[in-house]
N, C-alpha and C. Protein backbone atom coordinates (compact mmCIF):
# COMPACT_ATOMS: atom_id res chain seq x y z
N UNK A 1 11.11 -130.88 -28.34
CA UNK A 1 11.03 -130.44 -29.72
C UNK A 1 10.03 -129.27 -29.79
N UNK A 2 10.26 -128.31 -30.45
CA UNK A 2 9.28 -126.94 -30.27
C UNK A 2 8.44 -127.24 -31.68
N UNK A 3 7.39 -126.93 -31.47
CA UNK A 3 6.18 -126.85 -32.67
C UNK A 3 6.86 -125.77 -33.82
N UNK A 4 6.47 -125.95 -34.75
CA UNK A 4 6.19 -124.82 -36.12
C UNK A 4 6.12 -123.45 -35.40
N UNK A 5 5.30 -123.00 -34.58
CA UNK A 5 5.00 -121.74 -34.41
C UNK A 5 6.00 -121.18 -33.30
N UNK A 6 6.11 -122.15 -32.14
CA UNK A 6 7.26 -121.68 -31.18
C UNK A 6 8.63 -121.76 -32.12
N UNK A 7 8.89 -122.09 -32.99
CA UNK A 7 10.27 -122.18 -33.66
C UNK A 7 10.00 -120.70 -34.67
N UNK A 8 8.57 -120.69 -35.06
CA UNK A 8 8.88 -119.23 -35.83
C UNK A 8 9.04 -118.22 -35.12
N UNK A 9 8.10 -117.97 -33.43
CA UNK A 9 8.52 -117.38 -32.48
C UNK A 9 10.00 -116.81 -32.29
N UNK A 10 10.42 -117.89 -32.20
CA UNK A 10 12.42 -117.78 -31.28
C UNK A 10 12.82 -116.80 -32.77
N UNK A 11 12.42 -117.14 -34.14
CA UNK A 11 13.46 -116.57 -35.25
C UNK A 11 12.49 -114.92 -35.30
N UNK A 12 11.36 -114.77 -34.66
CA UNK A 12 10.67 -113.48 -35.18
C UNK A 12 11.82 -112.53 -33.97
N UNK A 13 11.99 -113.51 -32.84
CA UNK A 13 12.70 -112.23 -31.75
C UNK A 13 13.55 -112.60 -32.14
N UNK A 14 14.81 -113.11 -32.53
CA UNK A 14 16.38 -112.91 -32.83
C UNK A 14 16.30 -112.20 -33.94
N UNK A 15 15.20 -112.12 -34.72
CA UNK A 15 15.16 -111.17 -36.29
C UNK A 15 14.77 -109.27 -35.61
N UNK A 16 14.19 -110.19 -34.50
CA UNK A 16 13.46 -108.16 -34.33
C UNK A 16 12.30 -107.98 -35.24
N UNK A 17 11.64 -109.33 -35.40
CA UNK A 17 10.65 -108.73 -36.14
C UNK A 17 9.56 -108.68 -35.15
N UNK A 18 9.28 -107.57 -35.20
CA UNK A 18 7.99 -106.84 -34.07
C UNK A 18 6.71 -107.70 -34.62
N UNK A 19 6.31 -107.04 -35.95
CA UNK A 19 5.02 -107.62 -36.28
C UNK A 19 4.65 -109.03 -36.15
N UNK A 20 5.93 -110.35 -36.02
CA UNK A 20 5.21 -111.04 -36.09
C UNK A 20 4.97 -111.80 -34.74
N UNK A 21 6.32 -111.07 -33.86
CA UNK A 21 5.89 -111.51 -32.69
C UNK A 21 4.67 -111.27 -32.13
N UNK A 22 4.53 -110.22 -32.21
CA UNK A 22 3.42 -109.64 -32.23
C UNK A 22 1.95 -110.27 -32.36
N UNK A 23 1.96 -110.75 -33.48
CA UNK A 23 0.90 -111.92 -34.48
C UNK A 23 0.36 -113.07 -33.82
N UNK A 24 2.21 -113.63 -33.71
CA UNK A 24 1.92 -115.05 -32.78
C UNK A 24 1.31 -115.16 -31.45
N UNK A 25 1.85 -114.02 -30.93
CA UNK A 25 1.28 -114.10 -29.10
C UNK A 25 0.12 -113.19 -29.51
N UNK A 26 -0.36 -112.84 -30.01
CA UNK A 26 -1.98 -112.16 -30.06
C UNK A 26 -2.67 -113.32 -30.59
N UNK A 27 -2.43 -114.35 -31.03
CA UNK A 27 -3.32 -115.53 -31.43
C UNK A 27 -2.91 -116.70 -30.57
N UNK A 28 -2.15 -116.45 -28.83
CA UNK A 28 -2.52 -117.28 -28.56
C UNK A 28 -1.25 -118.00 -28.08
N UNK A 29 -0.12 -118.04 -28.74
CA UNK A 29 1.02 -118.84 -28.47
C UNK A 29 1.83 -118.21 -26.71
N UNK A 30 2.21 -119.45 -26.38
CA UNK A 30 2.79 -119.21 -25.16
C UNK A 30 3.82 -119.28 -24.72
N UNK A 31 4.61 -118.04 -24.58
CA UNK A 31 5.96 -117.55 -24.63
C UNK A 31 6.53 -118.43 -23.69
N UNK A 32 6.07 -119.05 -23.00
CA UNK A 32 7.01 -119.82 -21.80
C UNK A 32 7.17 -121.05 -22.21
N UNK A 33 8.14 -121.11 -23.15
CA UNK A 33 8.64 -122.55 -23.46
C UNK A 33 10.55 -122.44 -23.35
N UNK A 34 10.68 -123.23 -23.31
CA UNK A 34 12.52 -123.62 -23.35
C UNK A 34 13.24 -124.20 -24.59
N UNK A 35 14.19 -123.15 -25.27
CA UNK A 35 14.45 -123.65 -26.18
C UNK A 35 15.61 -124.51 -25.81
N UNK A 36 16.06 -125.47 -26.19
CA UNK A 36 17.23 -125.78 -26.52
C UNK A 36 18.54 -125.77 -26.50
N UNK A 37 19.40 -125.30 -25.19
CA UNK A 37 20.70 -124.52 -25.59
C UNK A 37 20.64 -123.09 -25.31
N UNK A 38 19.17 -122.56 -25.45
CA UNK A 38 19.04 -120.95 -25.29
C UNK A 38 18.63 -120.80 -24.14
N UNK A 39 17.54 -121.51 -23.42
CA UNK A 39 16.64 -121.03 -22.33
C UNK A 39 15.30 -121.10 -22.67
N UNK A 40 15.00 -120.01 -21.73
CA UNK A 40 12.85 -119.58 -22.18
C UNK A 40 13.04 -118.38 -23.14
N UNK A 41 11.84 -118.45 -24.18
CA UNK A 41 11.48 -117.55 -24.68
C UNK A 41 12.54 -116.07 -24.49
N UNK A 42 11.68 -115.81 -23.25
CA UNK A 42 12.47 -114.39 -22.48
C UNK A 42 13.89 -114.32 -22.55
N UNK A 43 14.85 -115.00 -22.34
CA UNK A 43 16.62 -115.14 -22.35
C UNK A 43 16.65 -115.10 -24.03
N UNK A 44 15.98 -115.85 -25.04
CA UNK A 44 16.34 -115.96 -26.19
C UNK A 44 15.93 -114.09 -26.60
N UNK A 45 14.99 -113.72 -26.52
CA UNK A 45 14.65 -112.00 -25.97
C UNK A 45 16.39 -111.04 -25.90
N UNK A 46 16.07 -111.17 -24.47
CA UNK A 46 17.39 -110.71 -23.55
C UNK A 46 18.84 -111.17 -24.23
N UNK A 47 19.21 -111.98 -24.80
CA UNK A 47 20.50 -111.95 -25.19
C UNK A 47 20.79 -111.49 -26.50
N UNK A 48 19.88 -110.90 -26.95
CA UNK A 48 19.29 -109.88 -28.06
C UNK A 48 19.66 -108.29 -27.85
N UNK A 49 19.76 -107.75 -26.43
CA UNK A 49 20.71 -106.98 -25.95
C UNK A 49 22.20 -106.52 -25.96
N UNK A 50 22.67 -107.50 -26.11
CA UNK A 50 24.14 -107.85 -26.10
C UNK A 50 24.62 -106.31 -27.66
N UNK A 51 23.68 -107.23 -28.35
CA UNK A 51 24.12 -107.07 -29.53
C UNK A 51 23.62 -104.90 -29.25
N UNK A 52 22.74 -104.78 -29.08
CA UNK A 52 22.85 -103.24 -28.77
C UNK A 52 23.30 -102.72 -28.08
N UNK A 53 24.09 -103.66 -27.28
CA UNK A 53 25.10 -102.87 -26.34
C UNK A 53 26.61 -102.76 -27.13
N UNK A 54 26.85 -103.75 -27.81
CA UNK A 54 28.06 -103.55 -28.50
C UNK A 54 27.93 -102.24 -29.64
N UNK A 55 26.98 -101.96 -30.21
CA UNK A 55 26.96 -100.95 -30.83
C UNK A 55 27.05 -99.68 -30.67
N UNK A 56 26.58 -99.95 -29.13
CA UNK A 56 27.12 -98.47 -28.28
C UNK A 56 28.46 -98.53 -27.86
N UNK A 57 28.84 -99.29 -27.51
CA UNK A 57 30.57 -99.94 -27.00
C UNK A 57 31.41 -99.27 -28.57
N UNK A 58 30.39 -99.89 -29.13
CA UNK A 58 31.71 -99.47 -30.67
C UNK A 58 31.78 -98.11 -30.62
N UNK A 59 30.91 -97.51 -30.65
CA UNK A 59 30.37 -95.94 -31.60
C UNK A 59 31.17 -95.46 -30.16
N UNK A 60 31.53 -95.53 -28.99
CA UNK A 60 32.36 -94.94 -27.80
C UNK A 60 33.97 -94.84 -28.42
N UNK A 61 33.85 -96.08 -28.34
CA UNK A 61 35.49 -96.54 -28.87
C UNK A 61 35.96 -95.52 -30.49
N UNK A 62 35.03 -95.47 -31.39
CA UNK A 62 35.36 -94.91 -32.41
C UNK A 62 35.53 -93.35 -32.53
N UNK A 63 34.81 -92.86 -31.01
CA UNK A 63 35.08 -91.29 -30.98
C UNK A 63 33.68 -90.56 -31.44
N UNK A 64 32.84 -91.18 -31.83
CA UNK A 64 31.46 -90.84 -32.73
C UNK A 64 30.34 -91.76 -31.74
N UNK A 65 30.21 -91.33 -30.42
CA UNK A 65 28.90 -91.90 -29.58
C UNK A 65 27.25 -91.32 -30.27
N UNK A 66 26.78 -92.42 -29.74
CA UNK A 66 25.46 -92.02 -30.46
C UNK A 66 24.96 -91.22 -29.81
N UNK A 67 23.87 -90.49 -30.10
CA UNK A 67 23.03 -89.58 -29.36
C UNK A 67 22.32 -90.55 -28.80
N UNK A 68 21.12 -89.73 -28.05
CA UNK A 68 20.00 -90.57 -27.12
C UNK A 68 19.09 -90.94 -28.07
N UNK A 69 18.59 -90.79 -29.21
CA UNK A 69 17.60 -90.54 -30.02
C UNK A 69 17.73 -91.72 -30.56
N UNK A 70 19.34 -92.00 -30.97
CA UNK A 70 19.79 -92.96 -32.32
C UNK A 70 20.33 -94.37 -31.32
N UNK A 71 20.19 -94.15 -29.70
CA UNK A 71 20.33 -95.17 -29.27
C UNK A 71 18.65 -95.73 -28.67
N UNK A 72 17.91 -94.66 -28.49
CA UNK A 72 16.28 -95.05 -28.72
C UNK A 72 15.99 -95.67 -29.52
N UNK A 73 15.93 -95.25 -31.01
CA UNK A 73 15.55 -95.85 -32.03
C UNK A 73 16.13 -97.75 -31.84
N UNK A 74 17.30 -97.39 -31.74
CA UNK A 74 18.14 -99.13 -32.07
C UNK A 74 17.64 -99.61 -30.90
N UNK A 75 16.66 -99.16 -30.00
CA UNK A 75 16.30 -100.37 -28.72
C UNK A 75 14.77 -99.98 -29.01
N UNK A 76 14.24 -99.77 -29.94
CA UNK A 76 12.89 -99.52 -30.33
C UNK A 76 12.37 -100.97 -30.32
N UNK A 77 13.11 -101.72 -31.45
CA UNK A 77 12.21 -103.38 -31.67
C UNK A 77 11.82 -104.03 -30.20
N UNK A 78 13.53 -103.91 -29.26
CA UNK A 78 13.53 -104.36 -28.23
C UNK A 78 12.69 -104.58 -27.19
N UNK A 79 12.21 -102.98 -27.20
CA UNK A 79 11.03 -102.81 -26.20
C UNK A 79 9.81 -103.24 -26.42
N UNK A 80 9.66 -103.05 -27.81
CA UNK A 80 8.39 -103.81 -28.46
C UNK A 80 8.13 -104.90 -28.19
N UNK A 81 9.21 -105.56 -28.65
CA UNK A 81 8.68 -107.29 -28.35
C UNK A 81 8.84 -107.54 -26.81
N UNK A 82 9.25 -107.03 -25.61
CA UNK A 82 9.47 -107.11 -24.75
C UNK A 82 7.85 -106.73 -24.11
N UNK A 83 7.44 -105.82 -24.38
CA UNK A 83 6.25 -105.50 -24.15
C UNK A 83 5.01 -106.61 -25.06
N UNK A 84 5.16 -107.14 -25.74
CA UNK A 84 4.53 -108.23 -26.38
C UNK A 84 4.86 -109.67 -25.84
N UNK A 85 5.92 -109.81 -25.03
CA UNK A 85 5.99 -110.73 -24.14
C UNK A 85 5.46 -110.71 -22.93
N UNK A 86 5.78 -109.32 -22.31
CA UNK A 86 5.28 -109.34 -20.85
C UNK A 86 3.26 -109.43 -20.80
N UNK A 87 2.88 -109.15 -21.90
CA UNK A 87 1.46 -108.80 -22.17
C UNK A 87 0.84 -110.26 -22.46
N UNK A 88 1.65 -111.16 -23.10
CA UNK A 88 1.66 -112.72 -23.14
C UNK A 88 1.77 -113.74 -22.03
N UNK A 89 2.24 -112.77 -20.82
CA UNK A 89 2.70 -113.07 -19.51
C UNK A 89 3.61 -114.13 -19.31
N UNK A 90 4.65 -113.95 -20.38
CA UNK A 90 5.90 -114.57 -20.18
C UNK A 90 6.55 -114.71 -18.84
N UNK A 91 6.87 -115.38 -18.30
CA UNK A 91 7.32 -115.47 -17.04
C UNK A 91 8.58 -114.65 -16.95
N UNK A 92 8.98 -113.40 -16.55
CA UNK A 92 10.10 -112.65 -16.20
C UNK A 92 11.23 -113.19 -15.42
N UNK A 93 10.86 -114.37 -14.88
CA UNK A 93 11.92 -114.39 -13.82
C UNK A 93 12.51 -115.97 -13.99
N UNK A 94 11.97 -116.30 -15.49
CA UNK A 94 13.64 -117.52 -15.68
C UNK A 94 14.75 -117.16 -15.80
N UNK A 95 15.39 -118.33 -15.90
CA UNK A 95 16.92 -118.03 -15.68
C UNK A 95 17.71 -118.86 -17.16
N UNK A 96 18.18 -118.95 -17.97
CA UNK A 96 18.33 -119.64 -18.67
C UNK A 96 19.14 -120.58 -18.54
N UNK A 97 19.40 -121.91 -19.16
CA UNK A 97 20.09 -123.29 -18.96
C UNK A 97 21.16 -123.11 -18.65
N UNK A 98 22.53 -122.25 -19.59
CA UNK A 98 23.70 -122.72 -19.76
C UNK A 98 24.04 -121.66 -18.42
N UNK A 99 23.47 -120.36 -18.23
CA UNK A 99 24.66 -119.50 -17.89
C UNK A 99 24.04 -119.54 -16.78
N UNK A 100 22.83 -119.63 -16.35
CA UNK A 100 22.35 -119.61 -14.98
C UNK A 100 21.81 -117.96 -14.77
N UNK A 101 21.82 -117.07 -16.14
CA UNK A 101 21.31 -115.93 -16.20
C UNK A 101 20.10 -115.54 -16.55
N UNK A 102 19.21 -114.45 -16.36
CA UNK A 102 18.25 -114.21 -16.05
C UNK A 102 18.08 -112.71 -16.97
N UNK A 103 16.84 -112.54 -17.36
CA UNK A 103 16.56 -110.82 -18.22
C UNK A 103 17.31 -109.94 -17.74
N UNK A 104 17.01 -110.06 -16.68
CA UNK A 104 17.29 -108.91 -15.53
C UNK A 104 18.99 -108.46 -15.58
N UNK A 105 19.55 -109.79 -15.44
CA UNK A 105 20.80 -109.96 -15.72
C UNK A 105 21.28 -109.24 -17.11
N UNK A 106 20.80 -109.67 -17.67
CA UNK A 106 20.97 -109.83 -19.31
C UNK A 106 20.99 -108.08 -19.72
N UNK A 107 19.72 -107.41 -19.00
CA UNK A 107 19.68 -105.92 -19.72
C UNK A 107 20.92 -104.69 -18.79
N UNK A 108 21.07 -105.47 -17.42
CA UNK A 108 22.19 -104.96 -17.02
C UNK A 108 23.09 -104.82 -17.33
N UNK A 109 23.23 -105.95 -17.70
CA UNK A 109 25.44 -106.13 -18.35
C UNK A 109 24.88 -105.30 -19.89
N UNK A 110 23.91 -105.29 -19.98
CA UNK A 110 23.91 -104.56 -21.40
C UNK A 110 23.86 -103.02 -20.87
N UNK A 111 24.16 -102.81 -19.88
CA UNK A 111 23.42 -101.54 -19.32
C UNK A 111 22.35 -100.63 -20.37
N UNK A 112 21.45 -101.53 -20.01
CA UNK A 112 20.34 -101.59 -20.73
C UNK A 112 18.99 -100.62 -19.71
N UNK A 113 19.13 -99.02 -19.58
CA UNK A 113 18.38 -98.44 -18.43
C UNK A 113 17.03 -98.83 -18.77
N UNK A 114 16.51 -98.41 -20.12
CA UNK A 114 15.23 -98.76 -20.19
C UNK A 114 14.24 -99.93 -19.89
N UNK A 115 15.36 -100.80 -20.03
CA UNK A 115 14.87 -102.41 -20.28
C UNK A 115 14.89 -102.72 -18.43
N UNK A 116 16.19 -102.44 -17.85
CA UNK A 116 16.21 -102.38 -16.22
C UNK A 116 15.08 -102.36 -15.56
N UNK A 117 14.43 -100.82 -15.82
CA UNK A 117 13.76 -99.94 -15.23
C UNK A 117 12.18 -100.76 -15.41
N UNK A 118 12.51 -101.37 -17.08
CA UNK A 118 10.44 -102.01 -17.03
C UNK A 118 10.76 -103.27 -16.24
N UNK A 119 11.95 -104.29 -16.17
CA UNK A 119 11.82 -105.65 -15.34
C UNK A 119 11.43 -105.36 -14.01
N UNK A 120 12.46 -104.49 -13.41
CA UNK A 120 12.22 -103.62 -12.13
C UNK A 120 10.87 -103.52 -11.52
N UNK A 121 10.24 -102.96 -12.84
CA UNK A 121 8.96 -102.40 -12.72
C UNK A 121 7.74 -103.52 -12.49
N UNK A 122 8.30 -104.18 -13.38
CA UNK A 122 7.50 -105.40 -13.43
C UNK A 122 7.75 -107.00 -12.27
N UNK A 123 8.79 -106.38 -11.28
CA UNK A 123 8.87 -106.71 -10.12
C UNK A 123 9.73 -108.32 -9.99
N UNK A 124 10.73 -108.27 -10.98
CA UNK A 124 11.71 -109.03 -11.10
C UNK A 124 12.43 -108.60 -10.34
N UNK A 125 13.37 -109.84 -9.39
CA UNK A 125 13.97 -109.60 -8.08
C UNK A 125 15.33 -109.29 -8.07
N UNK A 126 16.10 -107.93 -8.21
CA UNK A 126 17.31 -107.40 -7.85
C UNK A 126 18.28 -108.13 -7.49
N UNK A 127 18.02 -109.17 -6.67
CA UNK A 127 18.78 -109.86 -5.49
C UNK A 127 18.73 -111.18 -5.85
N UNK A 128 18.37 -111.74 -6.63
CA UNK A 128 18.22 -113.08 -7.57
C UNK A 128 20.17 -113.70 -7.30
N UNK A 129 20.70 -114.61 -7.12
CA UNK A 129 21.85 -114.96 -7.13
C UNK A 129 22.34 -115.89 -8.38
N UNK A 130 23.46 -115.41 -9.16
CA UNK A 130 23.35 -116.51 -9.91
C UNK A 130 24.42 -117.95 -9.33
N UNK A 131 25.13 -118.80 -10.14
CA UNK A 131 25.59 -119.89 -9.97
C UNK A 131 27.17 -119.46 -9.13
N UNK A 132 27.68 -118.55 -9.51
CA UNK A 132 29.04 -118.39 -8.46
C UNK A 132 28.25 -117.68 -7.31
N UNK A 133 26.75 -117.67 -6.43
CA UNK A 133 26.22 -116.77 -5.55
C UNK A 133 26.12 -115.58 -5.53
N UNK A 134 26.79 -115.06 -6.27
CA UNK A 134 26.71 -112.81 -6.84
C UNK A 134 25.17 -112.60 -6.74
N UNK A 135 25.25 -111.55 -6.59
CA UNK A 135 23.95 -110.69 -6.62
C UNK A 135 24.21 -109.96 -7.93
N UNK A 136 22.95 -109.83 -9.02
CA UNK A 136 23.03 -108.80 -10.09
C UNK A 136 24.20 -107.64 -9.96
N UNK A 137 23.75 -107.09 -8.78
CA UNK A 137 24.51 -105.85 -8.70
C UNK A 137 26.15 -106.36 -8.35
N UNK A 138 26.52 -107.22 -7.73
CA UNK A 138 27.73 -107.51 -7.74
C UNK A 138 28.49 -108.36 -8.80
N UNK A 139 28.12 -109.15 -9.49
CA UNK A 139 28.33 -109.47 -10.76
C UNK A 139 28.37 -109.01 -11.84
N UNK A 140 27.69 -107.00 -11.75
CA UNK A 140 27.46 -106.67 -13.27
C UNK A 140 28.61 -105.74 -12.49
N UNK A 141 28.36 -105.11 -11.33
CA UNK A 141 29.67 -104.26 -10.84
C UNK A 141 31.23 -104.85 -11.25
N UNK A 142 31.31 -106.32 -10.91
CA UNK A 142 32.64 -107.16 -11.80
C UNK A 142 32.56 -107.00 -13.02
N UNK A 143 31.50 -107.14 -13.78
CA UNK A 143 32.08 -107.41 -15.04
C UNK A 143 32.30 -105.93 -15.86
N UNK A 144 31.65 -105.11 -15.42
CA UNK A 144 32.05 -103.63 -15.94
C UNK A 144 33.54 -102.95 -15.02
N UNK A 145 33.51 -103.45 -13.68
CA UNK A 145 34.87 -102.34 -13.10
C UNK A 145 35.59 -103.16 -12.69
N UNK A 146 35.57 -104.53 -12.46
CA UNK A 146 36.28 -105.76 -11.49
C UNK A 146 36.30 -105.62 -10.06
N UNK A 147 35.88 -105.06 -9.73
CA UNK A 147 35.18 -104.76 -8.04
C UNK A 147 33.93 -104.47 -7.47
N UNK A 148 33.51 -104.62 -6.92
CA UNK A 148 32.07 -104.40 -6.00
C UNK A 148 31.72 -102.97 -6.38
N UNK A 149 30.19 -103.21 -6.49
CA UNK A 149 29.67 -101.72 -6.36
C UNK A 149 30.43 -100.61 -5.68
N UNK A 150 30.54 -101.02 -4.02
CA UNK A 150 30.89 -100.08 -3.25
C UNK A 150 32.94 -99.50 -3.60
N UNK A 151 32.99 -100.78 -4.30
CA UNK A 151 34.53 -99.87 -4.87
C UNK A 151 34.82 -98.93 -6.05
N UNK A 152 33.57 -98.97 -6.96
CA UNK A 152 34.17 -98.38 -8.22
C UNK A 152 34.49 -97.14 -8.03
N UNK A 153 35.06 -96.45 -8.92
CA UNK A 153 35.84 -95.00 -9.17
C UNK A 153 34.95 -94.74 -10.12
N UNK A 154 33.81 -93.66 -10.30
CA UNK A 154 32.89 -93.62 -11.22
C UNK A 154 33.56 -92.29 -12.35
N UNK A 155 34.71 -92.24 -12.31
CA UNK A 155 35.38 -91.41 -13.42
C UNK A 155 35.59 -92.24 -14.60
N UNK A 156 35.64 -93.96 -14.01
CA UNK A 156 35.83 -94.66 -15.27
C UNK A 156 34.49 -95.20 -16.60
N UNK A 157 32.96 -94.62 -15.25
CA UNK A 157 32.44 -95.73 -15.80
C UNK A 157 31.30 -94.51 -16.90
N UNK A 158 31.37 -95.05 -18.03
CA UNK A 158 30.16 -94.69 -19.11
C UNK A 158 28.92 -94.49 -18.35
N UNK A 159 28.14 -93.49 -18.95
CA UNK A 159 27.29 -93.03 -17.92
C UNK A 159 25.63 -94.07 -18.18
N UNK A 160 26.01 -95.03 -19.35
CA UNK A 160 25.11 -95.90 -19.08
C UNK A 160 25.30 -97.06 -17.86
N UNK A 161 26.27 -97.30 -17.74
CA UNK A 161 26.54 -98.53 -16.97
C UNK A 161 26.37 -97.46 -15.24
N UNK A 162 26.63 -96.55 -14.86
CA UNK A 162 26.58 -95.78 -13.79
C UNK A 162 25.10 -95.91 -13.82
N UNK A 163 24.53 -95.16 -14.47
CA UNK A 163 23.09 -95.20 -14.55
C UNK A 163 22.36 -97.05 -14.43
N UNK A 164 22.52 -97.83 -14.86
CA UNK A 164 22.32 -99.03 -14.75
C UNK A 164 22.58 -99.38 -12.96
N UNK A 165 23.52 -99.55 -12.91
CA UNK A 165 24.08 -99.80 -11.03
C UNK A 165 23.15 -99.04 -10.67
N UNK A 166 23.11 -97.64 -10.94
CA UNK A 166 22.56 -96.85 -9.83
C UNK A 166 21.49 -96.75 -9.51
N UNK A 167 20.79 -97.55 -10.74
CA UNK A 167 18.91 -97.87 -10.87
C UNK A 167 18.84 -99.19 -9.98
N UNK A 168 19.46 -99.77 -10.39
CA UNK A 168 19.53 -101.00 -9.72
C UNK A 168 19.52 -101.16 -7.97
N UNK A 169 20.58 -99.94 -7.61
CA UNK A 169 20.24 -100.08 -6.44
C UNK A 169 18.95 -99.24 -5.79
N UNK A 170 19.25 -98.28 -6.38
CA UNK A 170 17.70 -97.68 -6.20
C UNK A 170 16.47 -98.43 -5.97
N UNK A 171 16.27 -99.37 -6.18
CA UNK A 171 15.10 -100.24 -6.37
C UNK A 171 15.86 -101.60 -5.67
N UNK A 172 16.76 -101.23 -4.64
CA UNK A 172 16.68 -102.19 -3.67
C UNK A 172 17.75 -103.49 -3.65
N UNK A 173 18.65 -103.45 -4.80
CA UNK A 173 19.71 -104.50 -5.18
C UNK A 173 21.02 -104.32 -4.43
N UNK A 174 21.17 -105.44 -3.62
CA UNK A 174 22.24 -105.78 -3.12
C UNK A 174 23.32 -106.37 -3.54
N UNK A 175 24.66 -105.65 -2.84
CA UNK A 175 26.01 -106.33 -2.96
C UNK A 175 25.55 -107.92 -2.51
N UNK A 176 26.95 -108.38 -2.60
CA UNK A 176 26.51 -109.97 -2.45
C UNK A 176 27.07 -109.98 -0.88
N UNK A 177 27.96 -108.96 -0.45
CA UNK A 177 28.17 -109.38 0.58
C UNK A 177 27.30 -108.77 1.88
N UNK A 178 26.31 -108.04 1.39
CA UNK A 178 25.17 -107.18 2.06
C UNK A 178 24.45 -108.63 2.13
N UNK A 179 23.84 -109.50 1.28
CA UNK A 179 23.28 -110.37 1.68
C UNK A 179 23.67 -111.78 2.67
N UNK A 180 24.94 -111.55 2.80
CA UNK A 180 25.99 -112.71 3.40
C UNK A 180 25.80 -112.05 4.86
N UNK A 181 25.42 -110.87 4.95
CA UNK A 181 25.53 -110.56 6.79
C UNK A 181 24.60 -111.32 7.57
């Protein structure tokens, strides 16, 4: 059962409200708890992504892509509270209950560069496997092209999700079958 304050926690990050996450973990509260159905703290965070990735997905599809500015702005809260977690020293590297997924996971399939680049940074492991054995990079390579990194045709792919893979490997992330040798 989560206390009063970890329950206002989980609704300040699914709201995006900066300030109060903000509030709570500067007085103290400790982001590493498990909600319910969601995971830790961090996944309830991360699947908070989704939702700004579909907005870029839409605005593609509709012929009217956003600029860089207006897709900054809409991942502004994101980074905030993300940076108010990691400063809380949320543990980066759970995985959450149901899906067996992980941040890391989470800002990829969102091809999420910014968010990539600080887990990365912050030395969350590339090569993490989830429950069918995939490696990040081979699991987000399926779910964006249906083949392995080393097969895609990069004429198809949005230059966030290219950029995503290509950070990814940059910083050391393996196919799944690079790790099977």
């Amino acid at each position: 059962m989560l206390t009063d304050l970890q329950q206002a926690l989980v609704q300040a990050i699914e709201e995006l409200n900066v300030v109060q996450v903000q509030e709570l973990l500067a007085n103290g509260l400790d982001p590493n708890f498990i909600v319910l159905e969601k995971g830790p703290a961090i996944s309830v965070w991360s699947d908070g992504l989704f939702k700004w990735w579909e907005e870029i997905c839409e605005a593609y599809e509709s012929g009217e892509a956003l600029t860089q500015s207006e897709k900054q702005e809409n991942l502004r809260a994101h980074l905030e509270i993300l940076d108010a977690l990691i400063h809380a020293k949320a543990n980066l590297h759970l995985w959450d209950v149901e899906e067996i997924y992980g941040p890391l996971w989470d800002a990829a399939s969102s091809a999420c560069v910014p968010v990539v680049k600080r887990l990365l940074d912050e030395k969350v492991d590339p090569n993490t496997v989830d429950e069918e054995g995939l490696t990040i990079l081979s699991s987000i390579s399926d779910l964006f092209f249906d083949c392995d990194f080393d097969e895609i045709d990069w004429s198809d792919a949005l230059a966030e999700e290219k950029e995503t893979l290509e950070l990814l490997r940059s910083h050391g992330a393996k196919m799944t079958k690079e790790l099977n040798i």
